[in-house]
Each structure stands twice: as C-alpha cells, then as structure tokens.
Protein backbone atom coordinates (compact mmCIF):
# COMPACT_ATOMS: atom_id res chain seq x y z
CA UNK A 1 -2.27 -11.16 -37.75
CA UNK A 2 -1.05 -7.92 -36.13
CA UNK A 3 2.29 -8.32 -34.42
CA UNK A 4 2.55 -8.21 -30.19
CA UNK A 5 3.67 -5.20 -28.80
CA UNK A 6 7.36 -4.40 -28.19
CA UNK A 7 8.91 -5.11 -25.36
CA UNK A 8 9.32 -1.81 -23.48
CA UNK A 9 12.75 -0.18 -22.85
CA UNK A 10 13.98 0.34 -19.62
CA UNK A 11 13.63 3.86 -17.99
CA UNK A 12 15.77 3.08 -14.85
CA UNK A 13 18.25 5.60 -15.39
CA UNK A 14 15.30 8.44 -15.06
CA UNK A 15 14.41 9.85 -12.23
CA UNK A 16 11.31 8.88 -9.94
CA UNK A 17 8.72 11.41 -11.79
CA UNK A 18 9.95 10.74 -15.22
CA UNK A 19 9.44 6.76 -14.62
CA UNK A 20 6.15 7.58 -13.35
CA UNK A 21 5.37 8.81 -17.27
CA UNK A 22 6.89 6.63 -19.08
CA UNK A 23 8.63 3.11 -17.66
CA UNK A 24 6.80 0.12 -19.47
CA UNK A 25 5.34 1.69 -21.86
CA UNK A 26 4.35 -1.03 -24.83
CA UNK A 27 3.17 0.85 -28.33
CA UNK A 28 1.60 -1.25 -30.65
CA UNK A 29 1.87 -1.17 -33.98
CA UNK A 30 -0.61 1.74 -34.28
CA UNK A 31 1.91 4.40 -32.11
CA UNK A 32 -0.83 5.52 -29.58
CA UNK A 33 0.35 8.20 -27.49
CA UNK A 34 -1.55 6.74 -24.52
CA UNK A 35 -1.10 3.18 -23.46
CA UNK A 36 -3.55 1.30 -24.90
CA UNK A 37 -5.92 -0.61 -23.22
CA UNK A 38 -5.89 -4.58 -24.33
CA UNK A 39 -9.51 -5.43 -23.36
CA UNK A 40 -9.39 -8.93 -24.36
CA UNK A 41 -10.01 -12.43 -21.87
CA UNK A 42 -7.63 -14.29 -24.07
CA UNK A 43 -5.56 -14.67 -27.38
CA UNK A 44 -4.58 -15.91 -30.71
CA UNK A 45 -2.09 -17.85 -32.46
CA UNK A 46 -0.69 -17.76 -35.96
CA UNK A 47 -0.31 -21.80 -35.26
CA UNK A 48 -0.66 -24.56 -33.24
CA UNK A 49 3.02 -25.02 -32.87
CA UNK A 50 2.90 -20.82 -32.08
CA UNK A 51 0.50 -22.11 -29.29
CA UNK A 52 2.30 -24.78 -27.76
CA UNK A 53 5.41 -22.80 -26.84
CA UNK A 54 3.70 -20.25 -25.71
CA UNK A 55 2.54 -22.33 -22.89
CA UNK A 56 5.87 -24.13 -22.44
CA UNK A 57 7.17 -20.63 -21.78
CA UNK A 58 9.51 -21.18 -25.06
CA UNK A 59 7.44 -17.77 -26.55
CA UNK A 60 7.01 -14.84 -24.29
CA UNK A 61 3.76 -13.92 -25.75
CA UNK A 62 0.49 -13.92 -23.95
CA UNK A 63 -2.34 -16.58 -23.38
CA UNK A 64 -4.85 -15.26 -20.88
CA UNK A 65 -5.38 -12.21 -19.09
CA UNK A 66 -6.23 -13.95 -15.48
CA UNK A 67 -2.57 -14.12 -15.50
CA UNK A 68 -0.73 -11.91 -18.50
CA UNK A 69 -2.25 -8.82 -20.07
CA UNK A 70 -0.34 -6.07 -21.99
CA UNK A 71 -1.89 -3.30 -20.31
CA UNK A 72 -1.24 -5.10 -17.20
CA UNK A 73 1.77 -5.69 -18.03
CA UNK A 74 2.74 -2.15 -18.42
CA UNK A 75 1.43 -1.62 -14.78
CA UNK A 76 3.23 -4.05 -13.24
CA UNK A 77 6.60 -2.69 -15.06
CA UNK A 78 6.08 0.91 -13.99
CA UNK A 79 5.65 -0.19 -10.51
CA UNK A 80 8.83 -2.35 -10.85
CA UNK A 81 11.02 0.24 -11.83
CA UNK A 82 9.56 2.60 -9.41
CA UNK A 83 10.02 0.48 -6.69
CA UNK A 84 13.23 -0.51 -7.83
CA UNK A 85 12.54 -4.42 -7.75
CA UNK A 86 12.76 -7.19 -10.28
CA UNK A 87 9.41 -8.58 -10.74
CA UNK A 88 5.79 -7.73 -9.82
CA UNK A 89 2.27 -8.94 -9.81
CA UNK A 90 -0.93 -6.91 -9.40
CA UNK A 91 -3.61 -8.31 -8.11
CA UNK A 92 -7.67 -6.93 -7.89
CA UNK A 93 -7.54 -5.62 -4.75
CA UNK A 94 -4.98 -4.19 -1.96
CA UNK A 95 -6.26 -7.62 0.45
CA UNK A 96 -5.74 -9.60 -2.55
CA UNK A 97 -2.02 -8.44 -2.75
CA UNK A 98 -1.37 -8.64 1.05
CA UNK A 99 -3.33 -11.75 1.54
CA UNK A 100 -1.18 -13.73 -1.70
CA UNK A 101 2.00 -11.95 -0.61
CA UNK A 102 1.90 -13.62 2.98
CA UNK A 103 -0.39 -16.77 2.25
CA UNK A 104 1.11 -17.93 -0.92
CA UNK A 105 4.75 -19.21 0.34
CA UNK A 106 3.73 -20.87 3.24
CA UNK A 107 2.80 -24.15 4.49
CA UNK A 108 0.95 -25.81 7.73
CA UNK A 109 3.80 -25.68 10.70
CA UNK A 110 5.28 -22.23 9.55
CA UNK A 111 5.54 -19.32 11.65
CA UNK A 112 4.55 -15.48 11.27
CA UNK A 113 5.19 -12.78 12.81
CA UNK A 114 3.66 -9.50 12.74
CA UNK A 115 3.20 -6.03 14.11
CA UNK A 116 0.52 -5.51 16.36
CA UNK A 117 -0.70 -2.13 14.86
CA UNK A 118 -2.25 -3.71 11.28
CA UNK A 119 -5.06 -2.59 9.03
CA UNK A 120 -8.09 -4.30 10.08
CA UNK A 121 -8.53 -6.88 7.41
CA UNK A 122 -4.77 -7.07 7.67
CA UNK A 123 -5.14 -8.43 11.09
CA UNK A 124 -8.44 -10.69 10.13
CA UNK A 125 -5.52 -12.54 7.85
CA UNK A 126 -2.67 -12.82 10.50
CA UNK A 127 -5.31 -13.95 13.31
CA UNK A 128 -8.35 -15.07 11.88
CA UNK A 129 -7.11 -17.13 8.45
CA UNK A 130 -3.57 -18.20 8.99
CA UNK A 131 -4.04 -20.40 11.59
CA UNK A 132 -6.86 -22.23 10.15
CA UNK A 133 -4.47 -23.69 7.78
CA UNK A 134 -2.06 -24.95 10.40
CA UNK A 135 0.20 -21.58 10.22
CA UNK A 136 1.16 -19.98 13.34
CA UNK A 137 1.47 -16.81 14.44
CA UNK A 138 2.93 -13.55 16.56
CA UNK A 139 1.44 -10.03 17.28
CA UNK A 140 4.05 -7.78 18.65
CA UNK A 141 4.57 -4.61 19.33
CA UNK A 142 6.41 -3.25 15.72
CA UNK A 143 8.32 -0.13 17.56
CA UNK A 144 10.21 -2.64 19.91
CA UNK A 145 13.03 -4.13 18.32
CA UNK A 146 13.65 -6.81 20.93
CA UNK A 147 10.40 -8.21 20.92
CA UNK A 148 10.81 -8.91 17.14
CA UNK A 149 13.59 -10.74 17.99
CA UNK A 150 12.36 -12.93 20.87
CA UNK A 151 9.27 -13.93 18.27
CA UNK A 152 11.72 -15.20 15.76
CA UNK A 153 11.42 -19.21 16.10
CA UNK A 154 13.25 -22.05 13.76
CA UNK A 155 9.94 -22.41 11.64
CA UNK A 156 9.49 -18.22 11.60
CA UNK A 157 8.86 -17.80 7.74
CA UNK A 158 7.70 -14.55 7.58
CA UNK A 159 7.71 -11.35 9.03
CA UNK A 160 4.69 -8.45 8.04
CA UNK A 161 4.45 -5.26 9.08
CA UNK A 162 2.59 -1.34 7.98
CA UNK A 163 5.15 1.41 8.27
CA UNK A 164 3.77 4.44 8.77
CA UNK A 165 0.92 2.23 10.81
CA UNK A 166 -2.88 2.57 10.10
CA UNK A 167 -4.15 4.97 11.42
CA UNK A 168 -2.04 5.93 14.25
CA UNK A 169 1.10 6.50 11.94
CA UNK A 170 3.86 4.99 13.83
CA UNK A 171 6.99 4.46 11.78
CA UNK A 172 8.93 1.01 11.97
CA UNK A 173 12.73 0.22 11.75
CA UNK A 174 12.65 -1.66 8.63
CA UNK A 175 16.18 -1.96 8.67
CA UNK A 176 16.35 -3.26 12.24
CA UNK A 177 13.31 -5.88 11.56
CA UNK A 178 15.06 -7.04 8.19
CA UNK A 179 17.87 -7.59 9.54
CA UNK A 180 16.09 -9.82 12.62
CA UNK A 181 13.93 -11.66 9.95
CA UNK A 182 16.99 -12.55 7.80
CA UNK A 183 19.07 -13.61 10.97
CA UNK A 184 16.39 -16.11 11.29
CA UNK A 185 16.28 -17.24 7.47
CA UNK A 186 12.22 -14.96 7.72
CA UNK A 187 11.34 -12.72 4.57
CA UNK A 188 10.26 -9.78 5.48
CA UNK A 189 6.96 -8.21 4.01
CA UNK A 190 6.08 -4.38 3.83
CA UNK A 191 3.15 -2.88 3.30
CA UNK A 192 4.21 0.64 2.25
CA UNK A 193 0.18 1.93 1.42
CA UNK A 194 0.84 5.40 4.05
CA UNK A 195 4.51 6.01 2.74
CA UNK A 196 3.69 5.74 -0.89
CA UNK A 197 6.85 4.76 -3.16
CA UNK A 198 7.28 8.35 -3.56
CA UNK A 199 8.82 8.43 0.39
CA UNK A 200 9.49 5.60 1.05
CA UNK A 201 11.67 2.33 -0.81
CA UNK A 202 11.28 -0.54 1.73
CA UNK A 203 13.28 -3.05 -0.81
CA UNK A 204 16.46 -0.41 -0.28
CA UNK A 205 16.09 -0.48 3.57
CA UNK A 206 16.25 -4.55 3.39
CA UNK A 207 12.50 -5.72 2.70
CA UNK A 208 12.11 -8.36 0.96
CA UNK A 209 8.48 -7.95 -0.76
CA UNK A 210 6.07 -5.11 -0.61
CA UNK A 211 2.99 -4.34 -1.22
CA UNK A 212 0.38 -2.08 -1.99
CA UNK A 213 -3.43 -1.07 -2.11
CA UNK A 214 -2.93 0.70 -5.70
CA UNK A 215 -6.86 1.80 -4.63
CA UNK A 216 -5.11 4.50 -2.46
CA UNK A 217 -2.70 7.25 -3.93
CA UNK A 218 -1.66 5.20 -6.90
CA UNK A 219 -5.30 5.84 -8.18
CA UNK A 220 -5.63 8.59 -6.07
CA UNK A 221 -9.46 9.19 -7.27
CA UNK A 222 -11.88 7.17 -6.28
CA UNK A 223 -12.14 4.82 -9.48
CA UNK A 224 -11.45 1.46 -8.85
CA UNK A 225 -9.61 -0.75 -7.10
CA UNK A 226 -6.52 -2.61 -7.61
CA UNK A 227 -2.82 -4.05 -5.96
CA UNK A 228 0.37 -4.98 -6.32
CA UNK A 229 3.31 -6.86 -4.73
CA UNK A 230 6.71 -6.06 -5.73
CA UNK A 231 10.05 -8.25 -4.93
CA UNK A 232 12.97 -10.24 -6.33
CA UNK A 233 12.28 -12.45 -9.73
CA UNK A 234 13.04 -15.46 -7.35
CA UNK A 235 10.53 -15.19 -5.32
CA UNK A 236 7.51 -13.98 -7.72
CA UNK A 237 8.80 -17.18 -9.73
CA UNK A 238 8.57 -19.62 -6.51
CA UNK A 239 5.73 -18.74 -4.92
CA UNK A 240 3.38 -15.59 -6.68
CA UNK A 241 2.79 -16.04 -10.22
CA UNK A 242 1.59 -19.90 -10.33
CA UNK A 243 -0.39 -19.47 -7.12
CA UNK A 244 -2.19 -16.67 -8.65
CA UNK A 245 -2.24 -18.26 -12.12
CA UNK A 246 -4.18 -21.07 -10.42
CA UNK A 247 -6.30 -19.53 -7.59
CA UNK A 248 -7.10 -16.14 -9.68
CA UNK A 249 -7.18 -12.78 -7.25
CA UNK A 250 -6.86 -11.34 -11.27
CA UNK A 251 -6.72 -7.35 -11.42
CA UNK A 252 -9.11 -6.62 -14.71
CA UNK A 253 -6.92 -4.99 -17.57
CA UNK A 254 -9.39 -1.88 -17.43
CA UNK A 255 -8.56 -1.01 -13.51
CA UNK A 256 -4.53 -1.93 -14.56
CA UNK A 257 -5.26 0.80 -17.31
CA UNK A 258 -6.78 3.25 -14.84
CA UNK A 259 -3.93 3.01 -12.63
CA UNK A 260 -1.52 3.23 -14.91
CA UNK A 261 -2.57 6.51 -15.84
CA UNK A 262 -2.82 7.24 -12.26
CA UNK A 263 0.58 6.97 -11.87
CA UNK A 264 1.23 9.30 -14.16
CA UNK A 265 0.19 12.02 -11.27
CA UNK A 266 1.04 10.19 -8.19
CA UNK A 267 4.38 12.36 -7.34
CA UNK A 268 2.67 15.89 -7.82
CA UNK A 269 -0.11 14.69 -5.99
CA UNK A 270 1.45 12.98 -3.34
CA UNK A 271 3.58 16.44 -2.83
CA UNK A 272 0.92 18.48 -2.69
CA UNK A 273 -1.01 16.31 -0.34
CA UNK A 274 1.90 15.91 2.32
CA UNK A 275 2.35 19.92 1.81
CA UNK A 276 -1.01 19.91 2.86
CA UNK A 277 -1.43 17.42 5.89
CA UNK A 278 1.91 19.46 7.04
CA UNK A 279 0.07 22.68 7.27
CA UNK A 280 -3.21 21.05 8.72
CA UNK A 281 -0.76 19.11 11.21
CA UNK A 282 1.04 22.08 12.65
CA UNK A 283 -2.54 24.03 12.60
CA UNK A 284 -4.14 21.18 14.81
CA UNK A 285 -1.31 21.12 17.15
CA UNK A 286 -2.14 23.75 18.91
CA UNK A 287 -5.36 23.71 19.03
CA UNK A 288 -7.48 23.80 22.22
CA UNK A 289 -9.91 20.69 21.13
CA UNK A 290 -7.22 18.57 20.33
CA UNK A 291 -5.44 16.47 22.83
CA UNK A 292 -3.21 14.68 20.44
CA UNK A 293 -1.73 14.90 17.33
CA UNK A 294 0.52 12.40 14.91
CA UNK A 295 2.26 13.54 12.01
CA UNK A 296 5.05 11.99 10.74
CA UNK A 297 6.76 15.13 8.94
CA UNK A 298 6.83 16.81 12.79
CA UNK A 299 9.77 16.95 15.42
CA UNK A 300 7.20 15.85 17.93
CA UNK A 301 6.72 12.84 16.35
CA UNK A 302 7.41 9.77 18.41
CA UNK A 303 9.98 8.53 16.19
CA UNK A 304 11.11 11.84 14.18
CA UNK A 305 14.69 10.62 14.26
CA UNK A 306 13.61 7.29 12.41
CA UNK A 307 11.06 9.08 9.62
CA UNK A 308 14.38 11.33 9.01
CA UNK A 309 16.46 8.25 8.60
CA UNK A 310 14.44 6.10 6.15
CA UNK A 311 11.52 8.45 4.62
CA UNK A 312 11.80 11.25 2.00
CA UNK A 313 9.28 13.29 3.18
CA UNK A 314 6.53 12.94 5.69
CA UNK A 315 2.33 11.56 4.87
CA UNK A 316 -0.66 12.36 3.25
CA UNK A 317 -2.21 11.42 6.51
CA UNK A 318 -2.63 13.02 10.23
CA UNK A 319 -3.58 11.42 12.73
CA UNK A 320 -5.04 13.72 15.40
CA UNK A 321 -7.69 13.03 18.80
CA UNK A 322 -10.78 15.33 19.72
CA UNK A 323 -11.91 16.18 23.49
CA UNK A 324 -14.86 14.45 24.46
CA UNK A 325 -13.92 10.85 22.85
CA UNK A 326 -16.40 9.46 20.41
CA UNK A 327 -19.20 12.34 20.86
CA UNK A 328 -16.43 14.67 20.50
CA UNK A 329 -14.73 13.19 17.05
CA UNK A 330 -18.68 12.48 15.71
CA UNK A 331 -19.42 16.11 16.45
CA UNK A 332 -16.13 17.46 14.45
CA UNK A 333 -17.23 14.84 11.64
CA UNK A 334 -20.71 15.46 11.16
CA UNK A 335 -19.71 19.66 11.06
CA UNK A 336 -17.32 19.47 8.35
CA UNK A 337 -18.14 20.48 4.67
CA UNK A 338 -15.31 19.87 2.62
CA UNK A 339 -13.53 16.47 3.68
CA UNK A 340 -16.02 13.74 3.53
CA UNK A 341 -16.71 10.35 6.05
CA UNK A 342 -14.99 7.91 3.97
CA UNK A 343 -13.13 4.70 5.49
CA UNK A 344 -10.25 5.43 2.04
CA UNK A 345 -7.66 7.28 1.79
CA UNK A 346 -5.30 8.90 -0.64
CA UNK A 347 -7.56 10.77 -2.76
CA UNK A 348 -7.59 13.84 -4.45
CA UNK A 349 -10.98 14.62 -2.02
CA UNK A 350 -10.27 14.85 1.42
CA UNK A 351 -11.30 12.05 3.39
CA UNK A 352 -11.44 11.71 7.15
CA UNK A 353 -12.59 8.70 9.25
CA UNK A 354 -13.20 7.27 12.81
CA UNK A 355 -11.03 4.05 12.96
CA UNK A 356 -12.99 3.42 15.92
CA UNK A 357 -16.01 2.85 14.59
CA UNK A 358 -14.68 1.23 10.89
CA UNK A 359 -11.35 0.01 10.26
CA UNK A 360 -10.47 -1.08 13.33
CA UNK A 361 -13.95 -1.51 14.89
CA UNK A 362 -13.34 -5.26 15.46
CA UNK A 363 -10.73 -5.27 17.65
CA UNK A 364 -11.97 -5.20 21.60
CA UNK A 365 -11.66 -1.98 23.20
CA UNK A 366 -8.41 -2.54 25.12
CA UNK A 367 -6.87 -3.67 22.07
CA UNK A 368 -7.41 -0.22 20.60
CA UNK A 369 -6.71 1.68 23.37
CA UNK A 370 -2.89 -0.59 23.17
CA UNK A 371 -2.65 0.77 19.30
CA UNK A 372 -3.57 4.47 20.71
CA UNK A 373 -6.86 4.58 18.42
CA UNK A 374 -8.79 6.14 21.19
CA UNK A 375 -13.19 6.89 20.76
CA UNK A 376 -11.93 10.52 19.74
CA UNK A 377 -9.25 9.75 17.16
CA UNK A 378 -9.86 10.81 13.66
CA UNK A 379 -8.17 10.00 10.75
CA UNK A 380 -7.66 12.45 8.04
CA UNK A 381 -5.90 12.21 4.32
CA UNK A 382 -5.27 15.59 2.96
CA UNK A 383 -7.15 15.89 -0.73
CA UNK A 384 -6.24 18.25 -3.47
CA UNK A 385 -8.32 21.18 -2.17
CA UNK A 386 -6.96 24.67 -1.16
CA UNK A 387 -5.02 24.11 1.97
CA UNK A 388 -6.24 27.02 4.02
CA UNK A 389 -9.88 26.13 2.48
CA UNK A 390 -9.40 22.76 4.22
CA UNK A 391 -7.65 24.73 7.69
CA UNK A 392 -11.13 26.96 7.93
CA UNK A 393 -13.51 24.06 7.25
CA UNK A 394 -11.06 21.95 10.09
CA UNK A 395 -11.20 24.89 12.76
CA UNK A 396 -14.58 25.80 12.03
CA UNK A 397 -16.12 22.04 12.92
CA UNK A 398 -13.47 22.13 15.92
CA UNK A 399 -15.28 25.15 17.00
CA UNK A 400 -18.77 23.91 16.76
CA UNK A 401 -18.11 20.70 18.50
C-alpha cells in the first residue's frame, strides 16, 4: 500500500502572497507539482489494528472524507496560515460555515447578539432559526458601540457581526466589540467575506472565529461553492469538528481542490479589483445621477478613520444609489453591457445587483430604509475587466437612464 502524504511544512514565516502558493501543500509519493486531488469517499488500512487507532485518534491518518480529506486538508491549512489561526474547518457552503460557526456552541437559554446590517440568510439564522431552539437574540445597530454593550446579558454567548456590511459597506470596530464580548465572557464571530483576508485579519483585531463564503474572492470565478471558519484549536476541538463530523455540512474534496487553486490568485486579484472599485468609486462620486456613494477606500467614507485603523486597503465592492429609486437603479441595470445582474460577488466578471429586490428583499421596507439599502441602491463588485472599459459601460447606462 502506498504511503499517506507528508505532513506539510509550515510556511508562516512567508509573506501573505507566498502562503497563498504554497502553505499546506501535501506531495504524495508521486511529487506532483499541483496538489493533487484525493477523490476518494473513504480509506484503507494495512490492518485492523492500523484501523482501530485511527479512529481512537492514536494515528493521524484519514478515515472518511465527510470529515478528513487530504486535499481538504491542504485547504483548510492554507487558510489557517493565511488567517493566522490555529485550526480550521471548511464547510460546503458560506451559510454552512456561518450557520455551524454560530449554531454549533450553543445551547437553549443562550444569548446572541448581532449587528443589525447582516446578509440576508445571515439574518434568516439570527431571527428566524435561533430562537426556535430556545436561543435568544439581539439586533443592534453594529456602528454604535454602546448599544453593543447594553445587549451584553449574563447568558450573552455570542456576538456576530459583517465588517465591511452587505451591501451598504459600513465598517465595524472589531476591536471595540471584542473587547465588549470578552468583558461579558461572549466570543465574538466575524464574517470577513467584503474585507477578504488580504485586508483585513479579524483574529489580530481580537475576533475570536471567522468566517468565510470561499464562493466569493477565494474562488473568485464562478465555479463552485465552498466555506470556511477559522479560530483557536480549542474551540474547533469543543464545538466544530464533532458537530460537523456528525451533522455533515461536508465541502466535496473537488470544490476544496478548486479553491485551493483559487487561492493561489486571490492577492493579485483582490488588488486589482479594489484598484478598480477605487477608480469606479471616485468616477461615480461626482456624478449627476448618483445621490450617494459608499466606498470604503474614500475620505468621505462614514468611518474613513476606522477602515484606516484596522484595514489594509479598501473593497472590491461600491456601494452607490441612482435618482429615481427602483425605476432609476433597474434602468442603469438593464443598460449595462459588461457587468452582469448577479446576486455574487467577488468574481473576476463584474457583477452588480439590487439588494432591494434579492439579498435583502425580505426584510420590510423600513427595515431597509434603517440599513440605508434604499429602491435605488446598487451593488457593484469590480471584475477583472479594463477599468476605464468598466467606467464607459458605468457612465454610459447612467446616461441612458
């Protein structure tokens, strides 16, 4: 029998792009250039005794790929030295990852809090699903410091929040709210999907966990799906790996594959995206259709002195509102040729949507109009395309409308 691959050495001491090439790399016997993709449900033993420690943890070898893959293995190491945290799990989908990551350690007659301005499945889970099983819980308004704290309560367990927020792209004091979570005893949970780990490290400004929709940048083109949540070995021990183990929100080695090779790209991508939405962001200011605009790399930012202070750079996104609220925004959509109606984000096409209408299209109308996602506010993630290709098909719909 062929022997397991070799543990892979650890890249730490690299910087962030040279990681994203070659941290957890595991060559088999064979000494494939590529990482190799491990397409296999379960595995072998040379003997029975061989198969008996192996699930008494006494061998470190692998049993079944719902819960321990090679190739997803590699995955999950990239992303840990990336991130710069001790353990990870990936998981099928970006929900899957946020939905464990909250769900998993908790119990009927705990407490969560969360910010207000959430992804809309995000929010299904804190409103909707939480409290069926006896878990209570918060919306407040993440910018607002105080209000964090006046939410914390003896059972408080948890604290979740999006910084930059979808789709609006307000940026959150992690700092602040980890320290108010861990006055209280709370974890606190980030979903960094907007920031990327390529701006943003929410485990160095005091997070606890975070997690991501690897769909977005990390695969970056359109291919499958996939996610990932990243923290201490302690608490992937305690509460991730057996609840997964056991319930099953499995990533398939072949998307783990996919992704890792996506994150091969994701820092020149991810630069040349935000160099993008810049331009596109300081075009749009100005211009006569638009009444608003939201980009986090910009002075005028709402908090510019905060995305200074804890990102490296600014988004992939902007976040901008058309005259003439939803007629206006459907007219600007429906002219454009290059970036296409999608409700993702993070791709190497250009992508632009009407939260409205899709992502947040659940929520009553006052609650959106709290969030600022207004009938005319589009969404746009900047693509791979010539910038000033992208600027002329953006002014030219703005025109039309």
């Amino acid at each position: 029998m062929s022997k397991s691959p070799k543990s892979p050495a650890s890249t730490t001491q690299y910087r962030p792009e040279t990681r994203l090439v070659h941290s957890g790399t595991l060559r088999s016997q064979y000494g494939e250039t590529s990482e190799a993709l491990f397409l296999t449900q379960g595995y072998v033993y040379n003997s029975a005794e061989e198969c008996e420690a192996r699930f008494k943890g006494e061998d470190p070898g692998f049993i079944y790929s719902r819960y321990s893959n090679p190739t997803i293995s590699m995955f999950e190491r990239r992303m840990i030295e990336l991130e710069g945290a001790e353990a990870a799990r990936s998981a099928a989908t970006g929900m899957a990852a946020v939905t464990t990551a909250i769900l998993a350690p908790l119990k009927a007659g705990d407490h969560v809090v969360a910010s207000r301005a959430l992804f809309g499945s995000c929010l299904y889970v804190i409103q909707d699903l939480l409290p069926r099983y006896g878990i209570e819980t918060t919306l407040v308004d993440g910018a607002d410091l105080d209000q964090w704290q006046r939410a914390l309560r003896p059972n408080t367990k948890t604290f979740f929040l999006e910084s930059p927020t979808n789709p609006t792209l307000d940026v959150l004091d992690i700092s602040g709210i980890a320290e108010i979570a861990h006055s209280g005893g709370a974890r606190l949970v980030v979903d960094n999907v907007f920031a990327t780990p390529i701006w943003q490290s929410p485990l160095a400004l005091g997070a606890d966990v975070v997690v991501y929709s690897a769909t977005k940048h990390i695969d970056g083109q359109g291919r499958c799906l996939g996610g990932i949540i990243l923290s201490s070995e302690a608490f992937i021990a305690e509460h991730i790996h057996n609840f997964m183990r056991q319930t099953g929100p499995s990533i398939s080695p072949f998307n783990a594959w996919v992704l890792l090779k996506g994150l091969e790209t994701l820092g020149v991508r991810v630069r040349a995206q935000t160099e993008t939405a810049g331009r596109i962001a300081d075009v749009l200011a100005s211009h006569p259709k638009i009444s608003r605009l939201v980009y986090p790399g910009r002075a005028d930012h709402p908090q510019a002195a905060l995305v200074k202070k804890q990102m490296r750079g600014g988004s992939t996104l902007v976040g901008f509102e058309v005259k003439g609220g939803k007629q206006g925004a459907f007219r600007v959509l429906n002219e454009l040729k290059l970036a296409k109606i999608s409700n993702n984000l993070g791709d190497a096409k250009s992508l632009v949507t009407h939260p409205a209408t899709t992502t947040h299209q659940r929520l009553k109308p006052e609650d959106r109009a709290a969030l600022g996602i207004s009938e005319g506010f589009i969404r746009f993630s900047a693509g791979l395309e010539h910038v000033d290709d992208l600027i002329e098909d953006l002014t030219a719909a703005l025109e039309k409308a």
